[in-house]
Protein backbone atom coordinates (compact mmCIF):
# COMPACT_ATOMS: atom_id res chain seq x y z
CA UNK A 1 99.58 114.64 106.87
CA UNK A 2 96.77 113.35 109.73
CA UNK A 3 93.90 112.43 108.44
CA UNK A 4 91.73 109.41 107.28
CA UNK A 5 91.98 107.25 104.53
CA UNK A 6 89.49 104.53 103.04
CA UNK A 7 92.37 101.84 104.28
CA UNK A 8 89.48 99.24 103.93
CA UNK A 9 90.12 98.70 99.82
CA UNK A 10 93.76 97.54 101.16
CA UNK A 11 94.22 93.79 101.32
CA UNK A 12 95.89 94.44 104.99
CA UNK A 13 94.37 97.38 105.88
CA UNK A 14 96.18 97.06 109.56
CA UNK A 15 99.34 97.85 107.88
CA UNK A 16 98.07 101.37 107.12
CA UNK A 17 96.34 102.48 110.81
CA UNK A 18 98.33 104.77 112.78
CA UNK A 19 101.92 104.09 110.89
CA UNK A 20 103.86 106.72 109.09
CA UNK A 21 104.04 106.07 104.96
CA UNK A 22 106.21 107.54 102.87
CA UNK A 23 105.17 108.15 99.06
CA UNK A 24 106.77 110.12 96.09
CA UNK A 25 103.75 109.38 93.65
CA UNK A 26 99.73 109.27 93.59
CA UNK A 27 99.86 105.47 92.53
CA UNK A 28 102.28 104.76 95.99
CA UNK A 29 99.93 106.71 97.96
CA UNK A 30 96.69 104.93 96.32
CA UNK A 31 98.25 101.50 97.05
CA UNK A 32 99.74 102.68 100.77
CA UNK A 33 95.97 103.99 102.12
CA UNK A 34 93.26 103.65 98.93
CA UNK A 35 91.76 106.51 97.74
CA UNK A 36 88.02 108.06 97.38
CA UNK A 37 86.99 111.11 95.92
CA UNK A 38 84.90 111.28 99.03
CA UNK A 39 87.18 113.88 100.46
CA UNK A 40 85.00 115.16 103.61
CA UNK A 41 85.43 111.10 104.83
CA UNK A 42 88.57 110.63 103.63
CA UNK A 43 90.76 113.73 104.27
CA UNK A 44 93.83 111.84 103.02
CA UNK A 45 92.84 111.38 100.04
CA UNK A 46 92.14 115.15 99.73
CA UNK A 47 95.95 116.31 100.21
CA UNK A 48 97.38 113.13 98.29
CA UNK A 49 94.94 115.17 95.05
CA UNK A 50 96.14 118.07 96.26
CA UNK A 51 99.85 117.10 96.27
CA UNK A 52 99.50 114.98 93.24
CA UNK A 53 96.85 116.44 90.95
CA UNK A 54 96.34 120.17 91.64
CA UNK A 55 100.24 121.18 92.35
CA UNK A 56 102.63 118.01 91.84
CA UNK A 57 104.91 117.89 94.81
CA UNK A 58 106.50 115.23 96.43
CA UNK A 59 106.96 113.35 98.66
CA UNK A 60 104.18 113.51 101.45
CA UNK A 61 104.33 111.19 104.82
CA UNK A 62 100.93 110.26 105.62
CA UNK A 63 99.30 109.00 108.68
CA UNK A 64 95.95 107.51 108.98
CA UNK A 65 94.16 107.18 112.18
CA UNK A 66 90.88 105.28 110.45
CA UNK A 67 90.39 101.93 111.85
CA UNK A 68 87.33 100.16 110.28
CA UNK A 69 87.15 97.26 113.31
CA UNK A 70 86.71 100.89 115.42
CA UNK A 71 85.04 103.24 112.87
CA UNK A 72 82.17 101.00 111.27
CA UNK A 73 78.23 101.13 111.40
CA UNK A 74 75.88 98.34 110.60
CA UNK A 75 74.59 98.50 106.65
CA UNK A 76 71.12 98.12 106.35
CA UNK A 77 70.12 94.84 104.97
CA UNK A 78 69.00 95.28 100.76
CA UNK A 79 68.18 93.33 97.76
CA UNK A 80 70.25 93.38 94.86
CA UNK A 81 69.65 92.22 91.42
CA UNK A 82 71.93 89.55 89.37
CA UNK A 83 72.87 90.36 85.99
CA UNK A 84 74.87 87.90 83.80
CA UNK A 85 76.03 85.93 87.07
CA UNK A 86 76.95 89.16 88.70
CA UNK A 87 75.61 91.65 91.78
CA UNK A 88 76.37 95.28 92.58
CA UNK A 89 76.50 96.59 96.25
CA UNK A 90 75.30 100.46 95.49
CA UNK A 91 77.11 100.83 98.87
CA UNK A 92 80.36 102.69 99.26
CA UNK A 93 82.39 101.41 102.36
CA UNK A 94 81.67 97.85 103.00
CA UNK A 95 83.41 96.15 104.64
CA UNK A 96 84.05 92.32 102.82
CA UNK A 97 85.39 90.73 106.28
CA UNK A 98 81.98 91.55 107.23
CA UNK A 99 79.79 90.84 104.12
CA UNK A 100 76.74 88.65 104.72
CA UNK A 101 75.01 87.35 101.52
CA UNK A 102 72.07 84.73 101.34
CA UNK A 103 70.55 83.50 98.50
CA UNK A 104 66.67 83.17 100.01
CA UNK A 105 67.33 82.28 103.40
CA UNK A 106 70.69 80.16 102.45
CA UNK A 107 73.95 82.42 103.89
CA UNK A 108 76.59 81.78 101.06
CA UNK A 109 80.20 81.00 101.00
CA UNK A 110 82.73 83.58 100.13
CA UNK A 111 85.40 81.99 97.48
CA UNK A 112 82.80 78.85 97.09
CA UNK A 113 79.60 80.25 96.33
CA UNK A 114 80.78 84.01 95.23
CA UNK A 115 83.44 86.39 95.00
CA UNK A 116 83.06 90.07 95.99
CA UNK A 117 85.52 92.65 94.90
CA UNK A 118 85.95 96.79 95.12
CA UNK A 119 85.16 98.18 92.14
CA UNK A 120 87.10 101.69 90.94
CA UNK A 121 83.98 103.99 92.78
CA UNK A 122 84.34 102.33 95.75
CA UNK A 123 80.66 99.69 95.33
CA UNK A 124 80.99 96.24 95.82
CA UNK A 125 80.72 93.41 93.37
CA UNK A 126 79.27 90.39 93.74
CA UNK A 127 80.49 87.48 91.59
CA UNK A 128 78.86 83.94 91.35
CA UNK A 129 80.81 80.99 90.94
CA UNK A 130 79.14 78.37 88.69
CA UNK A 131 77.91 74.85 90.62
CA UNK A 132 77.62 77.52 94.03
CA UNK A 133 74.13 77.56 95.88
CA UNK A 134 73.35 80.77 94.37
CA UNK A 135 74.11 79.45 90.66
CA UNK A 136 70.94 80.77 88.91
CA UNK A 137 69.49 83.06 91.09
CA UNK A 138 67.66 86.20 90.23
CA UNK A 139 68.51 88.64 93.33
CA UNK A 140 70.46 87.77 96.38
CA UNK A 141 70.27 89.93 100.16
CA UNK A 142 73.30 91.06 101.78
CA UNK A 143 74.17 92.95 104.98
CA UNK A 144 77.20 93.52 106.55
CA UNK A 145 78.89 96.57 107.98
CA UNK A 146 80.55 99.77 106.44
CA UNK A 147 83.57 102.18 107.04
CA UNK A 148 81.88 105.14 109.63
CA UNK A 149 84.43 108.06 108.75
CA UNK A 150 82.24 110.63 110.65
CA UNK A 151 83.25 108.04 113.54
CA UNK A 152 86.44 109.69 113.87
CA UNK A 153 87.18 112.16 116.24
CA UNK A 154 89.61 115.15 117.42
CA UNK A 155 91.04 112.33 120.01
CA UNK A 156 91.69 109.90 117.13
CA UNK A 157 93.52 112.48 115.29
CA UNK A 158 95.32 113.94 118.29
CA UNK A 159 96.12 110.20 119.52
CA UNK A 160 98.20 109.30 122.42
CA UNK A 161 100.65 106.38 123.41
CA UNK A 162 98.66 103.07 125.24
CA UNK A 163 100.48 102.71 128.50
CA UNK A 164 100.17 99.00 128.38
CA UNK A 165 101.64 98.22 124.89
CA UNK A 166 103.34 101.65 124.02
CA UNK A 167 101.55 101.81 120.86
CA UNK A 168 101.22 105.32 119.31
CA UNK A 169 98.27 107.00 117.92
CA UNK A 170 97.56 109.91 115.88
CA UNK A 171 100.19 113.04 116.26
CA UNK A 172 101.79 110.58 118.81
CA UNK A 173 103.16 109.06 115.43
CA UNK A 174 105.09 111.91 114.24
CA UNK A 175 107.89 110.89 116.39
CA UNK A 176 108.26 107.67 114.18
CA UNK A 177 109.02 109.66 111.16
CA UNK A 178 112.69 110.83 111.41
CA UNK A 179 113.66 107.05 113.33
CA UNK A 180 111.75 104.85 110.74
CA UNK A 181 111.87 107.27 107.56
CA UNK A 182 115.03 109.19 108.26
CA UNK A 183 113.52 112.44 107.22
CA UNK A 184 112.44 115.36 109.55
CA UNK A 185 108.97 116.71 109.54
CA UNK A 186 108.84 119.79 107.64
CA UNK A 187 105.24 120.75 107.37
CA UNK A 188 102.44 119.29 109.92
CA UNK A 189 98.79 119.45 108.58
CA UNK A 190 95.50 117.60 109.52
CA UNK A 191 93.23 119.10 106.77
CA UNK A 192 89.75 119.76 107.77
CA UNK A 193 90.21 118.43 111.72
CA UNK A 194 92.05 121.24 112.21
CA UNK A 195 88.99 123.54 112.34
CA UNK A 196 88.63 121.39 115.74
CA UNK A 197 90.10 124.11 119.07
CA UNK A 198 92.03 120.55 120.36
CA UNK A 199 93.50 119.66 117.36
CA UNK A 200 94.60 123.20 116.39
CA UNK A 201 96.40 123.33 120.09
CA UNK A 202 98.21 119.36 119.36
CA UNK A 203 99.22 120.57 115.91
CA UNK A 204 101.34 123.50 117.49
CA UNK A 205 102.47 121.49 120.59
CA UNK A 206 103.89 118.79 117.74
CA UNK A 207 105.89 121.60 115.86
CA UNK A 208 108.39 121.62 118.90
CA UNK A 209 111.20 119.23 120.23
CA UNK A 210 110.10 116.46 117.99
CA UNK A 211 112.41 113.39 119.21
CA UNK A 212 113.80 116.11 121.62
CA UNK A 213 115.49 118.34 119.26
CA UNK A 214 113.75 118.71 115.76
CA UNK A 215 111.40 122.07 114.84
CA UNK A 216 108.72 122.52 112.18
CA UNK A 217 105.70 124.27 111.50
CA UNK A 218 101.95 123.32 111.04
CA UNK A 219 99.09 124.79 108.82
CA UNK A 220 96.00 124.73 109.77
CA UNK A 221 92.18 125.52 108.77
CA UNK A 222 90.28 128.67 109.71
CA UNK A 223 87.01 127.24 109.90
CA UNK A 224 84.50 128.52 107.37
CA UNK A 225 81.34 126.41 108.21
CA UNK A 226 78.19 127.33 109.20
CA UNK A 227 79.64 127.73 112.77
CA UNK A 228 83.02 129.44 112.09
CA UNK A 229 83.53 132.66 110.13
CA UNK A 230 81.30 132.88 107.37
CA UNK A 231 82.53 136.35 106.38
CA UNK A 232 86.09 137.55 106.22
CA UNK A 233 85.77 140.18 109.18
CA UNK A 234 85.18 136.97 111.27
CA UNK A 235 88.36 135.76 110.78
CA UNK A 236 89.83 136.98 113.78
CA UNK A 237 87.18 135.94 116.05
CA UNK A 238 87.77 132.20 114.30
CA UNK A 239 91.40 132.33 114.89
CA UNK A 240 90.86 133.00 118.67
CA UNK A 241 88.29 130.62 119.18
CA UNK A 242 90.51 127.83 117.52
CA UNK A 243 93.69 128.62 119.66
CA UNK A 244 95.58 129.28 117.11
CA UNK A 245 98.25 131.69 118.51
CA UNK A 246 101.83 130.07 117.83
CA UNK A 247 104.71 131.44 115.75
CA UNK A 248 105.18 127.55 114.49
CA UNK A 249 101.13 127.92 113.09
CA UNK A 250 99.78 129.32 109.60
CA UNK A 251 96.37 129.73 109.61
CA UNK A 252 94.28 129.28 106.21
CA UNK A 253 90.74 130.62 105.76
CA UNK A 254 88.63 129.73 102.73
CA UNK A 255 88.72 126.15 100.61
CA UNK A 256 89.47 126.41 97.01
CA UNK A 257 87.90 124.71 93.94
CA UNK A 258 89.18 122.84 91.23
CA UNK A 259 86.25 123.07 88.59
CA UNK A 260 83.53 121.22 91.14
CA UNK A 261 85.96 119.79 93.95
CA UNK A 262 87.04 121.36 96.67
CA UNK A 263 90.17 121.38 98.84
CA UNK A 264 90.54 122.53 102.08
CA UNK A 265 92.76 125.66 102.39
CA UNK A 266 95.42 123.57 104.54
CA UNK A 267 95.59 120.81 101.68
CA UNK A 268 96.49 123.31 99.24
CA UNK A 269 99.15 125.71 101.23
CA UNK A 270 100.96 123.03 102.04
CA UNK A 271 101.54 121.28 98.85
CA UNK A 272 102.55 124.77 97.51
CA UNK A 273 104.61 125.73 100.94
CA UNK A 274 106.54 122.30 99.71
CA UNK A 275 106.39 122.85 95.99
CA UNK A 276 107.73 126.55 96.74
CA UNK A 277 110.73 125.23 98.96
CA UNK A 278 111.59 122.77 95.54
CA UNK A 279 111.34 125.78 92.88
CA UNK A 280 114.18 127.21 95.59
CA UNK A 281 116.95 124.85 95.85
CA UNK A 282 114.84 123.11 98.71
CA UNK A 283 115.34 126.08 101.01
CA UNK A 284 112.69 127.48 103.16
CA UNK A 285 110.92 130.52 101.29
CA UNK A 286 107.45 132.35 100.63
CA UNK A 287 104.70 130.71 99.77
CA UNK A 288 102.57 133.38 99.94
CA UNK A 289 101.15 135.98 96.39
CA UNK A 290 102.89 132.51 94.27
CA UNK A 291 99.90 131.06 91.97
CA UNK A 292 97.96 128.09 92.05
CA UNK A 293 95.55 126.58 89.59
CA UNK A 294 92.43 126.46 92.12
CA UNK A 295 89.42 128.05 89.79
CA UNK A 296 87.54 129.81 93.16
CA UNK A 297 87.90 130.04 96.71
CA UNK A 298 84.58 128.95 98.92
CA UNK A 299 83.44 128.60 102.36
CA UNK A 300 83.25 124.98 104.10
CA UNK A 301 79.62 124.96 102.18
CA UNK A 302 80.48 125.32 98.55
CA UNK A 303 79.67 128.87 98.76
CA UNK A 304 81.77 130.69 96.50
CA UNK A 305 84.05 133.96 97.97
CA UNK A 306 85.63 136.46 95.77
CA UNK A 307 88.15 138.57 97.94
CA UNK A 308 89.20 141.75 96.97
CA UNK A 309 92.74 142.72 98.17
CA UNK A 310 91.81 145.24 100.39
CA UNK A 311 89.68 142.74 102.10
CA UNK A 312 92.28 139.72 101.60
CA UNK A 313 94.58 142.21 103.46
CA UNK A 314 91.88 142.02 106.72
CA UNK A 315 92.43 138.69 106.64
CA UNK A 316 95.96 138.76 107.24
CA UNK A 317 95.94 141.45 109.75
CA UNK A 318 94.56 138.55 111.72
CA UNK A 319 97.53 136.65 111.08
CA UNK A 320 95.50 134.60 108.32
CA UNK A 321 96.23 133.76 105.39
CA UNK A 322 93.30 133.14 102.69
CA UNK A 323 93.20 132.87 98.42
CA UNK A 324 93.26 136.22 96.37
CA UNK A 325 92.36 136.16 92.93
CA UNK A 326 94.82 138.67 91.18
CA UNK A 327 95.50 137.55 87.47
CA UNK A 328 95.19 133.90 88.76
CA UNK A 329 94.26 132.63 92.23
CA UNK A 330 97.17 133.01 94.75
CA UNK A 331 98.01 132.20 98.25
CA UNK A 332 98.19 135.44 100.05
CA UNK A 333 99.25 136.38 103.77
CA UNK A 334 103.00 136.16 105.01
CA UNK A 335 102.21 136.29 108.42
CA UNK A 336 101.91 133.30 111.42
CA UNK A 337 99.43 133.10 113.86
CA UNK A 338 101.28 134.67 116.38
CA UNK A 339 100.54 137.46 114.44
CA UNK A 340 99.59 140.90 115.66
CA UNK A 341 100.08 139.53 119.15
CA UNK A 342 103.85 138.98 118.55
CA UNK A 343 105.76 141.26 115.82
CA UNK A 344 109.10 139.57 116.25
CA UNK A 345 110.22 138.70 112.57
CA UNK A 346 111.57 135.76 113.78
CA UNK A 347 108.22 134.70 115.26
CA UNK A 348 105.66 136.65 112.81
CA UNK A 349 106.75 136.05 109.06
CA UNK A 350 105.91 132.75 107.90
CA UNK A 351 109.37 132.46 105.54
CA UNK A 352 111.64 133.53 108.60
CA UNK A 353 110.65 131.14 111.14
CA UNK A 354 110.78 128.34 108.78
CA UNK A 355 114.30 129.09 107.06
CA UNK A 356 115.15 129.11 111.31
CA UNK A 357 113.76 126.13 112.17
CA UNK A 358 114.93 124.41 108.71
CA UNK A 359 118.62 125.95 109.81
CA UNK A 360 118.30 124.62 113.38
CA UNK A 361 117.77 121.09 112.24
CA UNK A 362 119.75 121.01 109.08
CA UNK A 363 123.04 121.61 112.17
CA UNK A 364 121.75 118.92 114.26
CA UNK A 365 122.11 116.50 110.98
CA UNK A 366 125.07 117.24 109.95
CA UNK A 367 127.14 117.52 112.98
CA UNK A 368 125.46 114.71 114.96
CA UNK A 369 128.22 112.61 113.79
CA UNK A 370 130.66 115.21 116.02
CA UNK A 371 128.83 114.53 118.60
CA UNK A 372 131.02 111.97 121.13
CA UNK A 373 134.27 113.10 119.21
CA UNK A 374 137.38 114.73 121.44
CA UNK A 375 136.13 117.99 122.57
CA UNK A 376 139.41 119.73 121.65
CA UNK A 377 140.51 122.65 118.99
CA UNK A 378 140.14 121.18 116.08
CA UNK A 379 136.62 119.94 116.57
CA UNK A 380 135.26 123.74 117.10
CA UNK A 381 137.58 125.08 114.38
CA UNK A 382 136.12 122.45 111.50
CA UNK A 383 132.46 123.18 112.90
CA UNK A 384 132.89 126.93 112.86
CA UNK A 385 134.39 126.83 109.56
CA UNK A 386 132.16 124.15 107.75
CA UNK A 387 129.03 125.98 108.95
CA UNK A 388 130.13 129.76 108.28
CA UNK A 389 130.67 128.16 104.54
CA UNK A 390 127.14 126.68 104.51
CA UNK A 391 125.87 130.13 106.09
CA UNK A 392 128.12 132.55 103.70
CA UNK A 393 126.56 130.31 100.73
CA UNK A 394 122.80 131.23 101.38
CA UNK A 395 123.97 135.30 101.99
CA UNK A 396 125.49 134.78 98.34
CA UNK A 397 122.14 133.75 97.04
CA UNK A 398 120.21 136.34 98.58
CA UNK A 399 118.49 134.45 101.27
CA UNK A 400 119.80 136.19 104.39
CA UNK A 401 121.30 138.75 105.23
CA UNK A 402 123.71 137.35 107.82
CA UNK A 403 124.14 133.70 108.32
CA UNK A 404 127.07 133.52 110.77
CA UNK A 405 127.95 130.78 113.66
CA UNK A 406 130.47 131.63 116.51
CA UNK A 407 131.81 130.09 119.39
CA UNK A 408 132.25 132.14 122.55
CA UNK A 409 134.23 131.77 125.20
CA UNK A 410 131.69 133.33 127.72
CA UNK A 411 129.28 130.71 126.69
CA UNK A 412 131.64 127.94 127.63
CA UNK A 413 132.72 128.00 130.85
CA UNK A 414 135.40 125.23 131.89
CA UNK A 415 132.54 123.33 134.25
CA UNK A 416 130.48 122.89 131.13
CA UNK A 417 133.55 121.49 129.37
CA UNK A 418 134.67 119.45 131.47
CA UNK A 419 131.09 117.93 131.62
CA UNK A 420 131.18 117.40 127.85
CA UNK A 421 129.25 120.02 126.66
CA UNK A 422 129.87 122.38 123.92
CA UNK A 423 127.77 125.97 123.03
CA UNK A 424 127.71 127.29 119.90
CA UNK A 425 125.91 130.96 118.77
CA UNK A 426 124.28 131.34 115.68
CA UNK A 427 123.13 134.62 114.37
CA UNK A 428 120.58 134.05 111.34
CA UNK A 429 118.79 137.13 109.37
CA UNK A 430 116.51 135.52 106.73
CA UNK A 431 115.54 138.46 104.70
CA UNK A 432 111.52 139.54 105.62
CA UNK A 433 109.40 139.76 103.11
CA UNK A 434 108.24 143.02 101.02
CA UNK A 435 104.87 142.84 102.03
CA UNK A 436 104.34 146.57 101.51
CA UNK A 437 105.46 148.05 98.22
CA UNK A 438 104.27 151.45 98.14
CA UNK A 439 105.01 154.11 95.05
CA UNK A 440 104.53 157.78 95.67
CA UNK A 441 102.89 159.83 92.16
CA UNK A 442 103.89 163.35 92.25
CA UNK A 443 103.04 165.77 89.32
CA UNK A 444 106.02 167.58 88.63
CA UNK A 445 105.36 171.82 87.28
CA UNK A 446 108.85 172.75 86.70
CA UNK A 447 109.04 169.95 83.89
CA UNK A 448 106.08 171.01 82.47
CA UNK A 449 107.60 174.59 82.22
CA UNK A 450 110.93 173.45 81.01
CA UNK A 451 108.86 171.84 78.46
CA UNK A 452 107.26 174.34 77.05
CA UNK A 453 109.79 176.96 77.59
């Protein structure tokens, strides 16, 4: 997950900028970035609720690109008023480094004069200390500056890698995950800075070669705000104008609500993509027509959409997916972006490029250790064998049709062996899904006859 975070309630909120985080729980995640209900700042916070709160699924790597030395704005000086020895800052966002509060015209002393603290909503309170130069005032004045999340941009979430230091920014920090976290990325999302044509385009450039060899996929938002499509026969036109055309891509359209709070449709696919995967042995399967407990689906706005199916099915002639509400509110649309362009299974059904990829890494994993060994006999033999176990296990459960690895001669000509290198062919059929169920109704005479005969 790329997205901002209100990393200013952190005692080091440095730690947190651009650095990849591994939590398991809401209360990790709270103490690894903060958290606001402010979603639209704080898009972070919006999947860890998602994750956490509306489908509890874990874990989630998150990445936050909010800086608040970078993404600040001055606060306006105010007056506040002191009850019992104590202020509140009605201000969400301030930043304490930066607090300035006077008593008159006196500027006080943090930890001599005062204390100021976060409170749970995010204000800002003020503390006196007893014998400090504010000790029996009415009202102080403070200023100061505050977190600026609308600072953030589609460069700060695509990033890039400082030429001087070699620090990495943004998506640049997905390559940290596997080296510092041991884990592969499995799901890439950016919720709501998606919607944004550049980050849509780094999103699906990140899904490939990550540290040279890993795949994944990424979902993404269909924007549904008062410039993108505000009607579900826009879709398409959406779609095109956010690039999203890769096999490696899942497009969303429509947010969904949670009683009065709303979630961005990229939020909410992907915590049920992953809790999906977890219901099934941690394989790669279908997220889409599996329930969620979202109470409507709405545009960017708040406006509320009801979808039939008919019209749900529009959607994901696109190659979109979107929320149908059919006995409960469901994910709906098997299909990846590449879709109607490209009709490839491999490339076009959601479930079947991700049960690839997922197959194509889980091989680099296990036989990296191979890798340097004597290039001889044995060494094919045991990874022929091992793998062809792995692969005949997930025909047995009904996950693919054929799962089969070979080694060919004709693939491995003496120059490349001699050089070190060894070619292996794996033929993978992840079942497609039934997308189309139809039943024909025929009304049958000749049992009417015999009947009454």
């Amino acid at each position: 997950m790329i997205g901002t975070a209100p990393v200013h309630l952190l005692a080091d909120p440095a730690a947190a900028i651009n650095k990849p985080l591994l939590v398991y729980s809401k209360a990790e995640a709270i103490a690894a970035v903060g958290y606001s209900d402010d979603f639209a700042s704080f898009t972070l916070c919006e999947a860890i609720s998602a994750s956490f709160a509306v489908v509890n699924v874990a874990p989630l790597v998150l990445i936050n690109v909010l800086d608040p030395a970078k993404h600040s704005a001055e606060m306006e000086e105010k007056t506040v008023q002191i009850n019992s020895g104590m202020a509140v800052v009605e201000e969400t966002g301030v930043l304490l480094s930066t607090l300035v509060v006077k008593n008159g015209e006196e500027t006080l002393t943090t930890e001599e004069d005062y204390t100021a603290v976060y409170n749970a909503d995010g204000t800002v309170s003020i503390v006196l200390i007893e014998g400090g130069k504010a000790d029996g005032a009415t009202n102080l004045t403070v200023s100061g500056k505050k977190v600026d999340a609308s600072k953030v941009t589609a460069a700060d979430i695509v990033g890039g890698v400082d030429a001087a230091t070699g620090a990495e920014t943004g998506l640049e920090v997905v390559r940290q995950v596997y080296p510092k976290l041991g884990m592969t990325p499995g799901i890439l999302t950016a919720p709501r800075f998606s919607t944004n044509a550049t980050v849509s385009a780094a999103l699906q450039a990140k899904t490939k070669e990550i540290n040279g060899v890993f795949k994944c996929v990424c979902i993404a938002d269909v924007d549904s705000g008062a410039d993108g499509a505000r009607k579900y026969t826009d879709v398409k036109e959406q779609k095109e104008r956010q690039a999203l055309t890769d096999p490696n891509a899942y497009g969303v359209w429509g947010y969904g609500k949670v009683g009065d709070v709303m979630y961005s449709g990229s939020a909410l696919a992907s915590a049920l993509t992953a809790y999906t995967d977890a219901a099934s042995d941690d394989i790669p399967s279908n997220p889409s027509n599996k329930t969620i407990a979202i109470s409507a689906m709405c545009l960017a706005d708040g406006t509320e959409v009801l979808l039939d199916q008919e019209q749900a099915n529009v959607v994901n002639s696109f190659g979109v997916a979107t929320w149908l509400n059919m006995n409960g509110f469901r994910l709906w649309g098997n299909r990846t972006c590449a879709y109607p362009g490209n009709t490839d299974p491999k490339d076009s059904f959601f479930s079947c490029r991700r049960y690839m990829s997922w197959r194509a890494n889980s091989f680099i994993l296990t036989y990296f250790q191979k890798v340097d060994s004597p290039l001889n006999k044995r060494l094919i033999e045991a990874i022929v064998d091992s793998e062809n176990v792995r692969g005949n296990g997930y025909v047995a459960m009904g996950v693919a049709a054929r799962d089969e690895i070979v080694y060919n001669e004709d693939e491995n000509p003496v120059t490349d062996l001699m050089n070190g290198k060894i070619t292996f062919h794996q033929y993978m059929t992840p079942y497609t899904p039934a997308e189309d169920i139809e039943d024909i109704i025929e009304f049958d005479p000749d049992a009417l006859v015999s009947a009454l005969s």
